[in-house]
Structure formats: structure tokens, C-alpha cells
Protein backbone atom coordinates (compact mmCIF):
# COMPACT_ATOMS: atom_id res chain seq x y z
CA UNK A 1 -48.29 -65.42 209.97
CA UNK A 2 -49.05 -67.69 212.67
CA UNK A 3 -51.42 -70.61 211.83
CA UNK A 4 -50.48 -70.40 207.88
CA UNK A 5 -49.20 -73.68 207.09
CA UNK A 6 -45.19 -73.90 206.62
CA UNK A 7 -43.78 -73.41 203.27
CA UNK A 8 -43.81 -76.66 200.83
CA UNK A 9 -40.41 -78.69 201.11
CA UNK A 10 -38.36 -78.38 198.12
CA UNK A 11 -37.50 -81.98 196.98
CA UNK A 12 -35.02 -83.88 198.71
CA UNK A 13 -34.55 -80.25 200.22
CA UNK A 14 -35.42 -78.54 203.52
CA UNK A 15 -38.70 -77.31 204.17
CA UNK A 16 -39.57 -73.64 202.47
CA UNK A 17 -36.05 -73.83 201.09
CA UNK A 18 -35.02 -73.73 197.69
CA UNK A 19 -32.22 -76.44 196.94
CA UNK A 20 -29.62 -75.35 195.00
CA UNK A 21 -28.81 -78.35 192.82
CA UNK A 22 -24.64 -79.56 192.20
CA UNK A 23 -25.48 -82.27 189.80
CA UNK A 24 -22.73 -84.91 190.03
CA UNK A 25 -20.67 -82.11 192.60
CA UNK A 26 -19.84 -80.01 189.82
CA UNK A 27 -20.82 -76.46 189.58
CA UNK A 28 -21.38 -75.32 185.88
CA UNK A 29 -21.00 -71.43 185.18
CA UNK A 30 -24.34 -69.45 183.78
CA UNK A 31 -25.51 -70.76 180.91
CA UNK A 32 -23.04 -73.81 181.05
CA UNK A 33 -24.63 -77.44 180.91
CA UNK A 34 -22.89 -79.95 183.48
CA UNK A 35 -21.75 -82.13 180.58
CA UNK A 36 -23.40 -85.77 182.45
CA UNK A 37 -27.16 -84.20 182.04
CA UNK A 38 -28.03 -81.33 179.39
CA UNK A 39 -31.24 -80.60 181.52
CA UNK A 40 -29.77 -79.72 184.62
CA UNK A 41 -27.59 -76.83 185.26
CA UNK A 42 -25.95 -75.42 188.60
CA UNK A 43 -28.25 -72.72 190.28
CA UNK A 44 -25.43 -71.34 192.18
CA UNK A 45 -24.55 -68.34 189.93
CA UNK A 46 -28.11 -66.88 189.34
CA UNK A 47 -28.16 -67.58 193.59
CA UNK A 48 -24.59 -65.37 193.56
CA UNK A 49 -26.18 -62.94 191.28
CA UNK A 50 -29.68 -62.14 193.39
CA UNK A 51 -27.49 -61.41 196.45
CA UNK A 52 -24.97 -59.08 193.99
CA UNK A 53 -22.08 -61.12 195.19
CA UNK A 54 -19.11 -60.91 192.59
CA UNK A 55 -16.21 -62.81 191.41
CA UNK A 56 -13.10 -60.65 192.65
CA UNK A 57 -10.68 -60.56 189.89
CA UNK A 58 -7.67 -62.61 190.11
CA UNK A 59 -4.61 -60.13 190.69
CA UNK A 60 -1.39 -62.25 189.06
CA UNK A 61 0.88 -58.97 189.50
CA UNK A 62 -0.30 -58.26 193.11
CA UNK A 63 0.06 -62.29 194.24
CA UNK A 64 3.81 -62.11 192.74
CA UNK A 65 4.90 -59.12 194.76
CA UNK A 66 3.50 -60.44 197.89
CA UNK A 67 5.13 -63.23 197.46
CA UNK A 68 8.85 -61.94 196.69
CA UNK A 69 8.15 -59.81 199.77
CA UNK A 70 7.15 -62.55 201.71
CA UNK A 71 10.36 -64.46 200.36
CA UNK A 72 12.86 -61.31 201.82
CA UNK A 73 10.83 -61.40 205.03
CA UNK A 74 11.90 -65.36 205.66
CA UNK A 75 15.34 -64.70 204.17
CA UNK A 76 16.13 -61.75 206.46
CA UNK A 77 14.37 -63.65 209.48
CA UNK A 78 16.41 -67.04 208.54
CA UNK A 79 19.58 -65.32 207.84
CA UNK A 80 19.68 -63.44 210.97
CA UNK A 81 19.10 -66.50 213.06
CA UNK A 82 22.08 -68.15 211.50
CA UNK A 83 25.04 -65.76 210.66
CA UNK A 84 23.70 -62.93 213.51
CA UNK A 85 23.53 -65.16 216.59
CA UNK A 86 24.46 -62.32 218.68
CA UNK A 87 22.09 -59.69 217.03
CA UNK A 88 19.45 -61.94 216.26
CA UNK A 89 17.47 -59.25 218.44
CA UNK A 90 17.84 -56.02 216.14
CA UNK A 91 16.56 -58.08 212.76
CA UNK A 92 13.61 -59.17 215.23
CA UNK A 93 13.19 -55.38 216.34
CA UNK A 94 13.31 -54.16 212.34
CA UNK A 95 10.46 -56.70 211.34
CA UNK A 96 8.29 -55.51 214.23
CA UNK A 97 9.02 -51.81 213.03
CA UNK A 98 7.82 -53.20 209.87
CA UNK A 99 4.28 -55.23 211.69
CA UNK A 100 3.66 -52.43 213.91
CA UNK A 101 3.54 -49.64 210.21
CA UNK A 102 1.45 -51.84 208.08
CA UNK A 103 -1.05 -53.22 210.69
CA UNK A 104 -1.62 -49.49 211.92
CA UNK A 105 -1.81 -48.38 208.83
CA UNK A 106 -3.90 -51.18 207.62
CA UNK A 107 -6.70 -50.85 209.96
CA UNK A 108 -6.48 -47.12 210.61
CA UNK A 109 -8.29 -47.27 213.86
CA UNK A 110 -9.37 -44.60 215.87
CA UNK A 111 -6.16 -42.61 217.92
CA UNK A 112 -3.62 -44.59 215.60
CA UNK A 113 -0.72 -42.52 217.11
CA UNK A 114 -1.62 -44.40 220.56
CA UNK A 115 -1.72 -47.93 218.77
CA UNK A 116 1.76 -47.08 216.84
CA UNK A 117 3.15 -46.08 220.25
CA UNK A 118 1.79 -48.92 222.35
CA UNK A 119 3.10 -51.59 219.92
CA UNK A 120 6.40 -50.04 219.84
CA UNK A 121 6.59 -49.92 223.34
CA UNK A 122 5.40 -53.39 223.76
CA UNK A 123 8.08 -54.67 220.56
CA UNK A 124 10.93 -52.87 222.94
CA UNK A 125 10.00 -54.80 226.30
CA UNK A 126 9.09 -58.14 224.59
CA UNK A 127 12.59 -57.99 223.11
CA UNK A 128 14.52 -57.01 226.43
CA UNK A 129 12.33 -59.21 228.41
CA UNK A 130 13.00 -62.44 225.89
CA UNK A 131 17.02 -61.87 226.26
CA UNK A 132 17.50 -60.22 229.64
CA UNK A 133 16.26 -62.85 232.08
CA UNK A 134 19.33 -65.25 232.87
CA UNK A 135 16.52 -68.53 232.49
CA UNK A 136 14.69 -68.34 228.55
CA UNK A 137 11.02 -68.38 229.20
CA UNK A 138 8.03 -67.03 227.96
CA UNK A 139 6.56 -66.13 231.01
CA UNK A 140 8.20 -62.39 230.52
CA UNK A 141 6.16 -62.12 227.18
CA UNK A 142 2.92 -62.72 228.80
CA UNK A 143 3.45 -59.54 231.70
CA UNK A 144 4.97 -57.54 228.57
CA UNK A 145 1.41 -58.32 226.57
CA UNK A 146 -0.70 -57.62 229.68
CA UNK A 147 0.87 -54.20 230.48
CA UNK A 148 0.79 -53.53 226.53
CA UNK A 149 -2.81 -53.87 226.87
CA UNK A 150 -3.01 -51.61 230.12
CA UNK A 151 -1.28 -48.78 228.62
CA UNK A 152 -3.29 -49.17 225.74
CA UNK A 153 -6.27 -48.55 227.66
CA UNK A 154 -4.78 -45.62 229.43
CA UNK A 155 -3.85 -44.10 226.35
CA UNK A 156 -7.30 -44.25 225.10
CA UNK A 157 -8.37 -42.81 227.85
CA UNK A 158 -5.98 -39.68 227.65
CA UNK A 159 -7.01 -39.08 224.12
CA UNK A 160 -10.41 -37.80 225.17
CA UNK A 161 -12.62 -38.74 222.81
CA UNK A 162 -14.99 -40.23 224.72
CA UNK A 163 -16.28 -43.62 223.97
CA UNK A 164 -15.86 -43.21 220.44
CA UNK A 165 -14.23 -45.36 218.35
CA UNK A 166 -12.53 -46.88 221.68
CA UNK A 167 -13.84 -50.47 220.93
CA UNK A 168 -12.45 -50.93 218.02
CA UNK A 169 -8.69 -48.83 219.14
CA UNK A 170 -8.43 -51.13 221.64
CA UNK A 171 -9.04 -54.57 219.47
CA UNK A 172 -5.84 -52.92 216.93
CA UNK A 173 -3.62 -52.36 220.01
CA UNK A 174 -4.41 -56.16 220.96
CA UNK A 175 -3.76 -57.16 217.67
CA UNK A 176 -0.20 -55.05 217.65
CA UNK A 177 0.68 -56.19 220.76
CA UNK A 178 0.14 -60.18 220.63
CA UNK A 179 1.71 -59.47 216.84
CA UNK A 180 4.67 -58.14 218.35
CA UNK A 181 5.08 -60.12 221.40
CA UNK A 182 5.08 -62.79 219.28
CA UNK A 183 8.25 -62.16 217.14
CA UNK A 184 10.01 -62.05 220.21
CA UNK A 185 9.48 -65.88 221.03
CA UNK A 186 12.21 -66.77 218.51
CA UNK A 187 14.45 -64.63 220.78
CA UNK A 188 13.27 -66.60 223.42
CA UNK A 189 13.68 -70.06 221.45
CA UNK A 190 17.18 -68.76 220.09
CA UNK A 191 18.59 -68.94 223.62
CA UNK A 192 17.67 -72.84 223.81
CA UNK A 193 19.76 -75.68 222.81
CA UNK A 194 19.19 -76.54 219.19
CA UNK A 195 17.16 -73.24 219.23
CA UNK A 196 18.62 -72.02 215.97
CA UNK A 197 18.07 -75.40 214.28
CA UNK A 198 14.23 -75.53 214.86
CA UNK A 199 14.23 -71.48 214.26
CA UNK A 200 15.58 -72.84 211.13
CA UNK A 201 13.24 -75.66 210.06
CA UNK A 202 10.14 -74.01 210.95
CA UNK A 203 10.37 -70.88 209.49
CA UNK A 204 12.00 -72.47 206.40
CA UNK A 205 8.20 -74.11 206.23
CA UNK A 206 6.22 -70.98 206.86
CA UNK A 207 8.18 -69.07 204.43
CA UNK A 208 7.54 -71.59 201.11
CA UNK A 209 4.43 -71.66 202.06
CA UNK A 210 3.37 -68.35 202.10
CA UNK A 211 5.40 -67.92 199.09
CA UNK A 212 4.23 -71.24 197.05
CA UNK A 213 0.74 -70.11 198.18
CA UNK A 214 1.00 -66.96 196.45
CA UNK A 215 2.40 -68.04 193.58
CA UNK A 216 -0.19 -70.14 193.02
CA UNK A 217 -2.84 -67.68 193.35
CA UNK A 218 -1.28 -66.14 190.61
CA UNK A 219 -0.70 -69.13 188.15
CA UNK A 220 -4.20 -71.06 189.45
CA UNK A 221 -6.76 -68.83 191.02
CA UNK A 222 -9.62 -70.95 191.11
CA UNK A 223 -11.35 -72.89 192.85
CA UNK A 224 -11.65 -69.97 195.35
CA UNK A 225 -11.94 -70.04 198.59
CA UNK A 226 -14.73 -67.58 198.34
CA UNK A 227 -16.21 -65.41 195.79
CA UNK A 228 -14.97 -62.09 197.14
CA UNK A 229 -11.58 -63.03 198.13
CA UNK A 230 -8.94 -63.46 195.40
CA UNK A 231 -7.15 -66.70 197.35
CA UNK A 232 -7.36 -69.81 195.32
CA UNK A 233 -7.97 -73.37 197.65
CA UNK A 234 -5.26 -74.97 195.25
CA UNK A 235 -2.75 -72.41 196.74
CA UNK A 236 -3.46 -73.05 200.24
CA UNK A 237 -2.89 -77.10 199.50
CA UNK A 238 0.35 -76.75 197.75
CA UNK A 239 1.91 -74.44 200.43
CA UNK A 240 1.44 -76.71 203.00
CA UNK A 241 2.72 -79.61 201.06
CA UNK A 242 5.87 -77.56 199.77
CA UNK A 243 6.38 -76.46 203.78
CA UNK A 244 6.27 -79.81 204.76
CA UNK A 245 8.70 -80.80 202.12
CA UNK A 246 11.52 -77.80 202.69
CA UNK A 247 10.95 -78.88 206.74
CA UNK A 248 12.31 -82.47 206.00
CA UNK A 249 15.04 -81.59 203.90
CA UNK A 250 16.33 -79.01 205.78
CA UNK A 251 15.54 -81.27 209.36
CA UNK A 252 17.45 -84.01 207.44
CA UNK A 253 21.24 -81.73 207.08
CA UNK A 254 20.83 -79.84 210.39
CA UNK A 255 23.06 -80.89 213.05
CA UNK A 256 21.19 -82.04 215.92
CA UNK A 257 18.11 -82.58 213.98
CA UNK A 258 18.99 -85.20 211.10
CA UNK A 259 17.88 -88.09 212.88
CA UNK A 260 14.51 -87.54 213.27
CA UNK A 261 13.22 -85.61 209.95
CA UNK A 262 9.87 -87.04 210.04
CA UNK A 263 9.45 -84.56 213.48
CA UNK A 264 11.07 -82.09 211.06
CA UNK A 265 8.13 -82.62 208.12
CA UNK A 266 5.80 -82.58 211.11
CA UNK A 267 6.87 -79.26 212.84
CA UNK A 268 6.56 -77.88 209.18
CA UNK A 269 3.68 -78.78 208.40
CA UNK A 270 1.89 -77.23 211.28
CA UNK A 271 3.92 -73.76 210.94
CA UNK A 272 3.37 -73.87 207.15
CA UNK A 273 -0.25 -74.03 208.11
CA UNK A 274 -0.70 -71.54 210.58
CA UNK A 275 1.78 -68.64 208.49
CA UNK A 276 -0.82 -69.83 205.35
CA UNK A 277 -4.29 -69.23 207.76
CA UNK A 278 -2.98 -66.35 209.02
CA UNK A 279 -2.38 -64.94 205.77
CA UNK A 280 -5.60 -65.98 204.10
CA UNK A 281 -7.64 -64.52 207.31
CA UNK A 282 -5.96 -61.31 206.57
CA UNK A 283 -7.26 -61.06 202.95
CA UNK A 284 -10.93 -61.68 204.27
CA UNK A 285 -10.08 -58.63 206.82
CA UNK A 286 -9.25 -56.51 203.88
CA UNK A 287 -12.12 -57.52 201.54
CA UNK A 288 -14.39 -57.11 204.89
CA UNK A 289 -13.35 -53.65 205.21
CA UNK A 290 -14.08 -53.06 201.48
CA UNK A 291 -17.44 -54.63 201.34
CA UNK A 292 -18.31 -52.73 204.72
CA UNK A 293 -17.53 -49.48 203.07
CA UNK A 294 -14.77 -48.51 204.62
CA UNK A 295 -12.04 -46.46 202.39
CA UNK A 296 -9.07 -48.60 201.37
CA UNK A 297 -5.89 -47.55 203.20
CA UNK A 298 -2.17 -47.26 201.34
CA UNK A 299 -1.80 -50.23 199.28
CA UNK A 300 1.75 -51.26 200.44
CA UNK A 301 0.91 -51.47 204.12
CA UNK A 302 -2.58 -53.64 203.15
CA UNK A 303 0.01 -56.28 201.38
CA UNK A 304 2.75 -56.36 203.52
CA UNK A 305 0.21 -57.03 206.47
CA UNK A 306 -0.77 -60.37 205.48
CA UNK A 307 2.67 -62.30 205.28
CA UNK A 308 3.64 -59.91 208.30
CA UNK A 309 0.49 -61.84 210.06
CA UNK A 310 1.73 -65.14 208.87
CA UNK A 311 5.61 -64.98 210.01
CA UNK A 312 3.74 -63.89 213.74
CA UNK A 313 1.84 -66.26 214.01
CA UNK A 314 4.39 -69.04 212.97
CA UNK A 315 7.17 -67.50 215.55
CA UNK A 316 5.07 -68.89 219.01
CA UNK A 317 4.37 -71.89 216.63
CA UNK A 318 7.82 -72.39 216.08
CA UNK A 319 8.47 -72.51 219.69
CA UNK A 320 5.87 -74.55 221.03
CA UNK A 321 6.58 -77.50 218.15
CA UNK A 322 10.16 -77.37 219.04
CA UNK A 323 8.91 -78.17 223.07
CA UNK A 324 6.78 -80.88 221.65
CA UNK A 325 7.91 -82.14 218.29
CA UNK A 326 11.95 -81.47 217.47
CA UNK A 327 13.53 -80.77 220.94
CA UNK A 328 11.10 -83.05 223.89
CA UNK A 329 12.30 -81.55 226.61
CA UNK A 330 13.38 -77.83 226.00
């Protein structure tokens, strides 16, 4: 009420606050004493417990699938840049098939036939345009995204329901779109001198990563990196280390590339990064959805989406740290 004097300031605190006290930065479980002073104890899980948020169980079985899936995805994607030169393009195609299913199905937006059908469209001309075009650019990419987004619209706008549901259509089709645009830079970056190399190195990073990453959520799922979302910190640390790691080894035997594995380390550490992030945001997504009410969708397509997410992500990374880091110049 205006004129009542502000709320007293908790100590050391901010004023009309409560301060939640981490005695010596450690936070003890209920009940638990800290161990370096019997009288105090961590408020944080009563404070968890008022606002009825709750420890997501740790899923080992879950983490270990995702994981070997996430393994096949970089195999297939490494494999096909190095023993199908010439038809790097179809295994590119096939993994947008595959990003284009589980992020529709994912997010079930509104008029998903449209978004399925826009984002194969827009996987078709992002391919054609990356290999068609006698100079390699990206340029092509960015008109294929654009008119993705157009048709998108228009498709909405043939479905006729109205305004309905057509904010959050379009945001999918964006997401399908840039997702499978994306892919289609490694085309792009294939066509480059010492191309295959750095396709090579960096997705050799963003795989063990993603994989280490998972594998650690199932061996060491705490701390977390929040209450509601079964991703441990620990995993996120070691899969950038072991990306960084399998970038400088492989940098180091690659022909072209083996002079300068420190740039190799460095170009995996940044993709290793980004295919982690990417991964991690999607698990909020999901456990955003669930805490917003929303049914879950199929199970497969909600687990395949985040190291789908990741491998997109590190594909324009991929080429823009082989411009700047492994090939100056390109």
C-alpha cells in the first residue's frame, strides 16, 4: 500500500527478500547438515518445495539410447563425407528426412502437413542450390530459407483456419527450414579445398560430444543443470573437453590439416559446444511443453530431435570455423 514502509531487509540480503543461505557454497539436501556448521542448513529445498518444483528423475536407459543414436547419426554423416564424395548429397537428404519427422512430430504444431511439406521442399532446394551453382557459396541457402519461409506463410494461409494457431505454425516451419538449410552447408563446404578434412574434424567433435555428454548423464546426473531437466552440468563439461580432444587427434593425421592441430582442437571445441547447447536447449523445449501442459508426443521423435538439433547446428559451424580457423582463406 502506498506510504507503508518497505519490507525489513533480510541480513546481508535485499530488502523484503528472504536470503536463501549456501553456507560455505554447498547446498545440503532436506534435513542434511552442511558438515562445517551443524546449525545452518541450505534453505533451497524447502524454497523448491513451496513452488512444487521437482527433481526429474535421472533416465540412465533413455541417456544411453540417445547417445548410440547420436553415435550412428555422426558415423553415417562422417562416413558419407569420406567414402561417398560423390553422393555426399543423398546421406545429407536422408538425415533431413530424418530432422524434418522428429521436429514435426515433436512440436505438433498447428497444420503439421504444411510444416512437413515446407521443410521438405526447402531440404530439396537447399541441397540443389548447395551443389548446382558452378562457384560454392552460401548465398543460395539464404534465398532457399527466405522462400521456405514465404511458402510457409502461404500455406498457412490456404489452410483456412484463420488466425489460429498460425503463430506458433509459422515459428515450427522456421525452425524446419533454418534446420534443414543448415545440413546443406556441409554440401556447400564439401565442394571447397580441404572441405572434407574440416567436414571431418568438426563433426568428429560434435559427435563425442553429444555422445560423451549423454553418457554422462547416465553414469553422473547431478549437479543438474536445473531441477526439471534430467541434463547433468558434469556432462556438458566432459563433452566439450572429449570434442576438443577427438578434434586434435584427428586434425593431427589429416592431410592438409596436420600442421596446425591446435586450429583443429580449436574448431572442435566450438562445434562440440554448439551440437552440446543445441541439444541441452532441446531438452528444456521438451520439459517446457510438459510443464505447460501440453500432451507428450511419440517418444522416438522427442529423442531423436535433440542430437538431430545438435548435428544442425554444428553443420553452418563447421563451415564458418573452417573460413576462420582451419582453412583462412576458403
Amino acid at each position: 500500500m502506498p506510504g507503508e514502509p518497505p519490507p525489513p531487509a533480510a541480513p546481508g540480503g535485499r530488502p523484503g527478500r528472504p536470503r536463501l543461505r549456501r553456507p560455505h557454497r554447498r547446498r545440503a539436501v532436506a534435513g542434511q547438515q552442511t558438515g562445517l556448521d551443524p546449525a545452518l542448513e541450505s534453505d533451497l529445498p524447502s524454497w523448491l518445495e513451496e513452488r512444487g518444483v521437482a527433481l526429474a528423475p535421472a533416465r540412465r536407459l533413455l541417456s544411453l539410447s540417445v547417445a548410440l543414436f547420436a553415435a550412428l547419426l555422426g558415423f553415417g554423416l562422417l562416413l558419407g563425407a569420406q567414402a561417398l564424395p560423390g553422393s555426399y548429397g543423398f546421406v545429407i537428404f536422408g538425415v533431413q528426412l530424418f530432422f524434418v519427422l522428429a521436429w514435426t512430430v515433436a512440436m505438433r504444431p498447428p497444420g503439421v502437413w504444411v510444416v512437413a511439406a515446407v521443410g521438405v521442399a526447402a531440404a530439396a532446394g537447399a541441397d540443389l542450390a548447395a551443389v548446382l551453382p558452378k562457384d560454392a557459396s552460401l548465398a543460395p541457402l539464404g534465398y532457399v530459407t527466405v522462400a521456405g519461409f514465404v511458402f510457409g506463410v502461404i500455406g498457412q494461409l490456404l489452410r483456412g483456419a484463420g488466425r489460429q494457431g498460425v503463430t506458433e505454425s509459422l515459428g515450427a516451419t522456421l525452425a524446419v527450414v533454418v534446420g534443414v538449410v543448415a545440413f546443406a552447408a556441409l554440401l556447400v563446404l564439401d565442394r571447397h579445398p580441404l572441405g572434407t578434412q574440416s567436414i571431418v574434424v568438426c563433426l568428429s567433435a560434435a559427435a563425442v560430444g553429444v555422445v560423451v555428454a549423454r553418457l554422462a548423464d547416465a553414469v553422473l546426473p547431478a549437479p543438474r543443470t536445473s531441477p526439471e531437466v534430467p541434463r547433468g552440468t558434469i556432462g556438458v563439461v566432459l563433452g566439450a573437453m572429449a570434442g576438443t580432444a577427438t578434434a586434435g587427434v584427428v586434425g593431427s593425421v589429416l592431410a592438409g590439416l596436420q600442421t596446425h592441430p591446435g586450429r583443429a582442437a580449436l574448431a572442435g571445441l566450438v562445434t562440440a559446444v554448439a551440437a552440446i547447447m543445441a541439444d541441452l536447449a532441446v531438452s528444456y523445449a521438451e520439459v517446457g511443453r510438459e510443464l505447460g501442459g501440453e500432451p507428450s508426443s511419440l517418444w522416438i521423435a522427442r529423442h531423436m530431435q535433440g542430437p538431430l538439433g545438435g548435428f544442425a547446428l554444428a553443420a553452418p559451424a563447421a563451415y564458418i570455423l573452417s573460413v576462420m580457423v582451419l582453412v583462412p582463406g576458403l
